[in-house]
PDB file of N, CA and C in Angstrom:
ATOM      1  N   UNK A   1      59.460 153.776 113.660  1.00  0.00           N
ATOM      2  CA  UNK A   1      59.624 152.343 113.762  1.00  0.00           C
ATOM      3  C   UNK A   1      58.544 151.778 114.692  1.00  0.00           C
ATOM      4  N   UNK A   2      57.939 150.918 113.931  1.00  0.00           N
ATOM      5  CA  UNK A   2      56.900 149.803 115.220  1.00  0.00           C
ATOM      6  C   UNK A   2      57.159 148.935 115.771  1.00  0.00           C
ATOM      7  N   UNK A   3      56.857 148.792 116.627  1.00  0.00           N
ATOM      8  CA  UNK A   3      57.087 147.713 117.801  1.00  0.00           C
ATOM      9  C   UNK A   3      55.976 147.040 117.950  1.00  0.00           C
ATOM     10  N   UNK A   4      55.455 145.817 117.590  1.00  0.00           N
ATOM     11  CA  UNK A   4      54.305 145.078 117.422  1.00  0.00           C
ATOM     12  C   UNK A   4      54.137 143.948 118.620  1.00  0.00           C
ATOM     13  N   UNK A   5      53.672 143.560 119.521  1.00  0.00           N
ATOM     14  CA  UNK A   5      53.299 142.617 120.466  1.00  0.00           C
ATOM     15  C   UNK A   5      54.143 141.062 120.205  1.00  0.00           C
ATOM     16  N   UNK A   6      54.527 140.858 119.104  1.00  0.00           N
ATOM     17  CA  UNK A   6      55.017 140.128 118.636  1.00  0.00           C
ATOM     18  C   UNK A   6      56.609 139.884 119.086  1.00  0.00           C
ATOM     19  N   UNK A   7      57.283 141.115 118.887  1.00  0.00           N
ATOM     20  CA  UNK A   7      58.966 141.836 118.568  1.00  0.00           C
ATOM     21  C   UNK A   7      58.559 142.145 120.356  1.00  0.00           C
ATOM     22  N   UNK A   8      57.843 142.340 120.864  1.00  0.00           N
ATOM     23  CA  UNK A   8      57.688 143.091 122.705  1.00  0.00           C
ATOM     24  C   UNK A   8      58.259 141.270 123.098  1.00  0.00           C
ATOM     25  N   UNK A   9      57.084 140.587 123.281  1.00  0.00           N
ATOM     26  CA  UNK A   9      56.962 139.501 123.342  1.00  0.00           C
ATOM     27  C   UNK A   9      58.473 138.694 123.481  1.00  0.00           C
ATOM     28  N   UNK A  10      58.795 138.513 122.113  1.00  0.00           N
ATOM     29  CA  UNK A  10      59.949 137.768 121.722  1.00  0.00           C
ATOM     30  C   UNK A  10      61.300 138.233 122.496  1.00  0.00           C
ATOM     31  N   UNK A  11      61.309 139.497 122.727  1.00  0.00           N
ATOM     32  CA  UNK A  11      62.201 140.364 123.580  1.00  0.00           C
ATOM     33  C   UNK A  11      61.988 140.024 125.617  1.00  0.00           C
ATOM     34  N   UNK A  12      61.135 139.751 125.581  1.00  0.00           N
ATOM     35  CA  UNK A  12      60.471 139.588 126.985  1.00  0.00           C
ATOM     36  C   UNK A  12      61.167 137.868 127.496  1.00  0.00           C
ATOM     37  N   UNK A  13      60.611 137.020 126.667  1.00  0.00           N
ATOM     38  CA  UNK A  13      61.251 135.780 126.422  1.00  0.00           C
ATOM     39  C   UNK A  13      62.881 135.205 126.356  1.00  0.00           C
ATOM     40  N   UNK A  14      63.061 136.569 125.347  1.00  0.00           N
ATOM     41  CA  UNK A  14      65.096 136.095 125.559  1.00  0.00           C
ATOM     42  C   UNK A  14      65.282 136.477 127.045  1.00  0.00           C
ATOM     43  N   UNK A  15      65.033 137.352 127.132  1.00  0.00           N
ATOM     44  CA  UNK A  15      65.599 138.275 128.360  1.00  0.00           C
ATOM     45  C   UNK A  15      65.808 137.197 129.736  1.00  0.00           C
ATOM     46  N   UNK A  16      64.227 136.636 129.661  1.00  0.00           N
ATOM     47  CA  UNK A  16      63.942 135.807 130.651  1.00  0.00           C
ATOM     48  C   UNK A  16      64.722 134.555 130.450  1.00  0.00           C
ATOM     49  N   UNK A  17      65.028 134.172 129.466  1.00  0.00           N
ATOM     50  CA  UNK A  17      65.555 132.395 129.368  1.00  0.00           C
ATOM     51  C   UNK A  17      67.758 133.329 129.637  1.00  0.00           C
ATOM     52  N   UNK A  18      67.557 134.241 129.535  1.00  0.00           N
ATOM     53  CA  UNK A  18      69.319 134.857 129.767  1.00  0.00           C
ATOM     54  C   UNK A  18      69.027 135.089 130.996  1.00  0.00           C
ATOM     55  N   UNK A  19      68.836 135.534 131.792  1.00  0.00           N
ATOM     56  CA  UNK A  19      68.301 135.982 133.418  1.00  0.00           C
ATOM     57  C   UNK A  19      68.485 134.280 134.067  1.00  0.00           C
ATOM     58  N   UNK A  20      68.073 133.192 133.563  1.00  0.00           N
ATOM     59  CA  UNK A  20      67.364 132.050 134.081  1.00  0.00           C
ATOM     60  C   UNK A  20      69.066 131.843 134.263  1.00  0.00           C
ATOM     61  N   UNK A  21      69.455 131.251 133.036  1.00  0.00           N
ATOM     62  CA  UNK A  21      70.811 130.744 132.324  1.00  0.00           C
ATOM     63  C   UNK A  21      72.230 131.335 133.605  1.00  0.00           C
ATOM     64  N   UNK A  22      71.794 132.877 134.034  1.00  0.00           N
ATOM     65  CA  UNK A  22      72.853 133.417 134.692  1.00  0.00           C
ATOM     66  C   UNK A  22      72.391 133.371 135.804  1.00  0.00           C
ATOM     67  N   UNK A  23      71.172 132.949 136.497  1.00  0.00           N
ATOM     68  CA  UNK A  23      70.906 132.584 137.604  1.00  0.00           C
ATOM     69  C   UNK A  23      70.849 131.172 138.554  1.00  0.00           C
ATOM     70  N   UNK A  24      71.293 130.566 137.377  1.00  0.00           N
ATOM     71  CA  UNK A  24      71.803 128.942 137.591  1.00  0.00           C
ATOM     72  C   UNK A  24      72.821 129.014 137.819  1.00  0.00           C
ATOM     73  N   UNK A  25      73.788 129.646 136.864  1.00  0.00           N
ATOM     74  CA  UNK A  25      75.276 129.756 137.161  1.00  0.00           C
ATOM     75  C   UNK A  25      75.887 130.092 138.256  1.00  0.00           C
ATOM     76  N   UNK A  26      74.980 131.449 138.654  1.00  0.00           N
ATOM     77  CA  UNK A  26      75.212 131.919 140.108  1.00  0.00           C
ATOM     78  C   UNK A  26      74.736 131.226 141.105  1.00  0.00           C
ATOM     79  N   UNK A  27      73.362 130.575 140.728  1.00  0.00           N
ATOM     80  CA  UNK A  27      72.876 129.554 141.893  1.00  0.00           C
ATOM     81  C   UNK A  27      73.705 128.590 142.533  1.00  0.00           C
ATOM     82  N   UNK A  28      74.723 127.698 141.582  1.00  0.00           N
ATOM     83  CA  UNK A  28      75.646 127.134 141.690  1.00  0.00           C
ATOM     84  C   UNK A  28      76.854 127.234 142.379  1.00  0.00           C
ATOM     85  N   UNK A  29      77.242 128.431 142.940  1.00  0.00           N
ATOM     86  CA  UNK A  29      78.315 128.981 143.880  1.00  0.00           C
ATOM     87  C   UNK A  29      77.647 128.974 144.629  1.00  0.00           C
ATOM     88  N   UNK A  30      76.211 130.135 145.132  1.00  0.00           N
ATOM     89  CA  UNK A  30      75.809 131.114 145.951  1.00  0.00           C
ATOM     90  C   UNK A  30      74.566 130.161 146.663  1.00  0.00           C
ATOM     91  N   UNK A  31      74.105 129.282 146.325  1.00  0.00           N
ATOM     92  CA  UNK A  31      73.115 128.633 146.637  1.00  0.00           C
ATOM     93  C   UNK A  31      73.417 126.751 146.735  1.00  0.00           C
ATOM     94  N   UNK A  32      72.319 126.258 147.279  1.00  0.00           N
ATOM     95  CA  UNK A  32      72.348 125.018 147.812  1.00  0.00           C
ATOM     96  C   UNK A  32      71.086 124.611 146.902  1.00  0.00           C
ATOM     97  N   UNK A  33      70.654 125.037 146.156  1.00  0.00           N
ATOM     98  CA  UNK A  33      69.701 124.700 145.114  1.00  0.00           C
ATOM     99  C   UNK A  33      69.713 125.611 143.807  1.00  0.00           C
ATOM    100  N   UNK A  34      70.043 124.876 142.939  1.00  0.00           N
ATOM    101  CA  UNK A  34      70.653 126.236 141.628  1.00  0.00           C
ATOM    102  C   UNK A  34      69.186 125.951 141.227  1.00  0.00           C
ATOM    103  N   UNK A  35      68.523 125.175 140.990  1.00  0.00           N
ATOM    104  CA  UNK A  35      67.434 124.644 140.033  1.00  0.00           C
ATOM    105  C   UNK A  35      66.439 125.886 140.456  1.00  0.00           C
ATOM    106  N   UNK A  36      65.992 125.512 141.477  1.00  0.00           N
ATOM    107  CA  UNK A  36      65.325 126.971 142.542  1.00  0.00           C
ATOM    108  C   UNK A  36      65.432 128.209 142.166  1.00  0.00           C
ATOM    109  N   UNK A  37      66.851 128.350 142.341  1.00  0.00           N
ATOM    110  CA  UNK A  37      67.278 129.621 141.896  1.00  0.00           C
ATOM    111  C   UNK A  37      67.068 130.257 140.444  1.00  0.00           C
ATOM    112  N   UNK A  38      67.478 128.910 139.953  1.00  0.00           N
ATOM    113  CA  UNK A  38      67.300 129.753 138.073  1.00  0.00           C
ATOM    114  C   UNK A  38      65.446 129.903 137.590  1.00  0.00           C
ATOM    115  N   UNK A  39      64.541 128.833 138.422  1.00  0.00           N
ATOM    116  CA  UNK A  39      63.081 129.460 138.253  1.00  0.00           C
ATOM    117  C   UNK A  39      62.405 130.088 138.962  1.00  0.00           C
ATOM    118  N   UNK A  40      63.349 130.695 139.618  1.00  0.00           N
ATOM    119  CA  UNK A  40      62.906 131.636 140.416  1.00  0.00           C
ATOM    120  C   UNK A  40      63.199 133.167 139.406  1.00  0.00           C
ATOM    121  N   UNK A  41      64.475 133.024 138.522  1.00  0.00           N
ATOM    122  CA  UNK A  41      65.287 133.841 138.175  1.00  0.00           C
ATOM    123  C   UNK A  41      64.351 133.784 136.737  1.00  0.00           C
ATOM    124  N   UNK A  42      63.451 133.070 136.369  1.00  0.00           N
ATOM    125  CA  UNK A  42      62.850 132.802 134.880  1.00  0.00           C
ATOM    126  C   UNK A  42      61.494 133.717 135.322  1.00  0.00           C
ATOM    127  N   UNK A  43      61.213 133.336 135.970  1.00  0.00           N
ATOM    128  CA  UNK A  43      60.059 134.166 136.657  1.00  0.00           C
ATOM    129  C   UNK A  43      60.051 135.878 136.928  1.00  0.00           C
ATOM    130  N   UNK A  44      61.402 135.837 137.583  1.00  0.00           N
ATOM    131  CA  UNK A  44      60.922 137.330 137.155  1.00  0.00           C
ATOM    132  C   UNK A  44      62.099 137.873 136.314  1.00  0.00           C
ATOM    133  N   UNK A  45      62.573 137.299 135.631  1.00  0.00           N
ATOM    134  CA  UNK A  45      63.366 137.780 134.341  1.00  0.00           C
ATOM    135  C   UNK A  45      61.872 138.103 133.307  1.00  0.00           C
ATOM    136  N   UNK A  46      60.969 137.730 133.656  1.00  0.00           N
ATOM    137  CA  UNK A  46      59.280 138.095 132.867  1.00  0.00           C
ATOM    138  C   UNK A  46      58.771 139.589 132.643  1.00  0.00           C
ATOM    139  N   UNK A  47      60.083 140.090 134.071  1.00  0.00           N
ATOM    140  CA  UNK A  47      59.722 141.637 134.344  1.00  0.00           C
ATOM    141  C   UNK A  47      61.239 141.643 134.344  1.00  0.00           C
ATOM    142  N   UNK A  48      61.397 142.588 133.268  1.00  0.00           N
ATOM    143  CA  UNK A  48      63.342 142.462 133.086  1.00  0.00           C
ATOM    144  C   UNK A  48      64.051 143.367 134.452  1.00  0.00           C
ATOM    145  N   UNK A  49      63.299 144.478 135.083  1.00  0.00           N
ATOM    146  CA  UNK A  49      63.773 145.122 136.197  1.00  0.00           C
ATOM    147  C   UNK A  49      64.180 144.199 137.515  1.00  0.00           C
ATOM    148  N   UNK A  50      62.731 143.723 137.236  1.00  0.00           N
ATOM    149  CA  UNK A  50      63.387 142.656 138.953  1.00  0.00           C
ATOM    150  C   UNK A  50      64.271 141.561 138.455  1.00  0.00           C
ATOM    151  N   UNK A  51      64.371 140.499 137.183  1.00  0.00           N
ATOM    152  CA  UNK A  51      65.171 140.252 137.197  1.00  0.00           C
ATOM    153  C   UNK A  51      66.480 140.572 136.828  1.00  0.00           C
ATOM    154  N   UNK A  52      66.746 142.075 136.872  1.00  0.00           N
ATOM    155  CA  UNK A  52      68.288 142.713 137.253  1.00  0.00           C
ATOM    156  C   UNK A  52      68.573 142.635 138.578  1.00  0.00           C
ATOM    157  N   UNK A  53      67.537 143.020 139.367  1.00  0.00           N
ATOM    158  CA  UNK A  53      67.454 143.372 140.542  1.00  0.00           C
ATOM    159  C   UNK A  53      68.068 142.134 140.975  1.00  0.00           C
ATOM    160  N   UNK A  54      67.065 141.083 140.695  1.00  0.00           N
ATOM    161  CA  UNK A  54      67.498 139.292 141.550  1.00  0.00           C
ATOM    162  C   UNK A  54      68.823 139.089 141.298  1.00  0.00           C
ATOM    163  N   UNK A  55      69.517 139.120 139.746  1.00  0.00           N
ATOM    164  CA  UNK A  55      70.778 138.868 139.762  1.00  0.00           C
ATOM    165  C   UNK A  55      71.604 139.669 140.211  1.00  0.00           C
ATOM    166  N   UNK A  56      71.449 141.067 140.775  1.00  0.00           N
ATOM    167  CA  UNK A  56      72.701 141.890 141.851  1.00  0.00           C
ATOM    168  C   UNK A  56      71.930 140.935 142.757  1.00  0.00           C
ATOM    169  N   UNK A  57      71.298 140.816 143.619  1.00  0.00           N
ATOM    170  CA  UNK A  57      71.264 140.231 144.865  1.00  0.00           C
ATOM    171  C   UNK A  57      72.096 138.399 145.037  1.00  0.00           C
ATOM    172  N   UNK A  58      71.969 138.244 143.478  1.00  0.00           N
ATOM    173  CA  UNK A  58      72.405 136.832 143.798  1.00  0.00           C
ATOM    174  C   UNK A  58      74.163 137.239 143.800  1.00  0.00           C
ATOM    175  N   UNK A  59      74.452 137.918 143.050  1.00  0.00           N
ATOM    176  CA  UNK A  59      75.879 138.233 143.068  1.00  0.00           C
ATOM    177  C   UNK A  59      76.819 138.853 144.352  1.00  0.00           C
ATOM    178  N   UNK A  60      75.842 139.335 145.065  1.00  0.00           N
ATOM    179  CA  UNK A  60      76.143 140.221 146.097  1.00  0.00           C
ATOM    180  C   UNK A  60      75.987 139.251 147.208  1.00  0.00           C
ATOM    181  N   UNK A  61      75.235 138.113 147.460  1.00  0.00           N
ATOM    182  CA  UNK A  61      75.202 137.046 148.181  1.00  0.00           C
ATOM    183  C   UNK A  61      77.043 135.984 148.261  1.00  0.00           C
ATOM    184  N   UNK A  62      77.248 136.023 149.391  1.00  0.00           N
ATOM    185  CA  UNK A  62      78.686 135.549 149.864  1.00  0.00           C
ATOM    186  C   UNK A  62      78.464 133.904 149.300  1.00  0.00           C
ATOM    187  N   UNK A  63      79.299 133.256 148.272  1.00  0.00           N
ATOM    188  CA  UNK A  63      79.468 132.047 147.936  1.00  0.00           C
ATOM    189  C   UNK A  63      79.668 130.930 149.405  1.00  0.00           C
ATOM    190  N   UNK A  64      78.926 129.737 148.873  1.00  0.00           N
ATOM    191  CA  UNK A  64      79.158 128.679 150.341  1.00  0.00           C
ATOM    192  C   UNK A  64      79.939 127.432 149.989  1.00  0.00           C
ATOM    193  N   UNK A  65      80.079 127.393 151.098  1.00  0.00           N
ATOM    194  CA  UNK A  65      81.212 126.106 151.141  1.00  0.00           C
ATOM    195  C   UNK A  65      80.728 124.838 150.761  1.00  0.00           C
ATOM    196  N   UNK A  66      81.711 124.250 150.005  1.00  0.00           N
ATOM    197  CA  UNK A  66      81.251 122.779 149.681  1.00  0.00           C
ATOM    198  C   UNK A  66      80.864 121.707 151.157  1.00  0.00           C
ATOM    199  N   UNK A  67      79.895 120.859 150.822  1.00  0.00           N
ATOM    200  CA  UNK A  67      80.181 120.068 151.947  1.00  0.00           C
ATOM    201  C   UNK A  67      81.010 119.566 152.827  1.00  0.00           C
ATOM    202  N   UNK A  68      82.182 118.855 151.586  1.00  0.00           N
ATOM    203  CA  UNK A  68      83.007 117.773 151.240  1.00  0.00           C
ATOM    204  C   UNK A  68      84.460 119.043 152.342  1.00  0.00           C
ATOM    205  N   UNK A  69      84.535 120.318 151.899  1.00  0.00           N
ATOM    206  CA  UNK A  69      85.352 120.648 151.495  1.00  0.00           C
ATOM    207  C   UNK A  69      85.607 121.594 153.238  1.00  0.00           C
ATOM    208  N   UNK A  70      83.696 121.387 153.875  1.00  0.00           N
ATOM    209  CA  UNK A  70      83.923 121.994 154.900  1.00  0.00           C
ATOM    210  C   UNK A  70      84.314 121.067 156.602  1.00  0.00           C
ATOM    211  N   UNK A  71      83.948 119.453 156.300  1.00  0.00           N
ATOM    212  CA  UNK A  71      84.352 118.824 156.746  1.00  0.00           C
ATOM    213  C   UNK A  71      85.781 118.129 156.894  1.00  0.00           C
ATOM    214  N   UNK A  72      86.520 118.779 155.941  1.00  0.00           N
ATOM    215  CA  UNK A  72      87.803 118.470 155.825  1.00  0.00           C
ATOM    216  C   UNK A  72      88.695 119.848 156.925  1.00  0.00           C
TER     217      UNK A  72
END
């Protein structure tokens, strides 16, 4: 079976826009800037290792308190 630059490519691309997608989500608990987080998370979802790597670290990062929720 061949694997053509094309099928590498196209594989490289999902990976990265799914990496992004679950690094927003998590940005959104774990962070004070999801936007940040998810192109940060697009970036190296480019290299599918580190972005495994980024999303254990984002998961493994302790969720923060709402503003609203810590002034109360």
């Amino acid at each position: 079976m061949d694997i053509n630059a094309t099928q590498y490519g196209i594989f490289i691309l999902i990976s990265a826009l799914v990496i992004c997608v679950a690094s927003y989500y998590l940005g959104r608990r774990k962070t004070e800037t999801p936007k940040l987080a998810a192109g940060l998370g697009f970036l190296l979802g480019l290299i599918p290792l580190l972005g495994i790597i980024y999303l254990v670290v984002l998961m493994l990062k302790k969720d923060i308190t709402s503003g609203s929720a810590a002034k109360a």
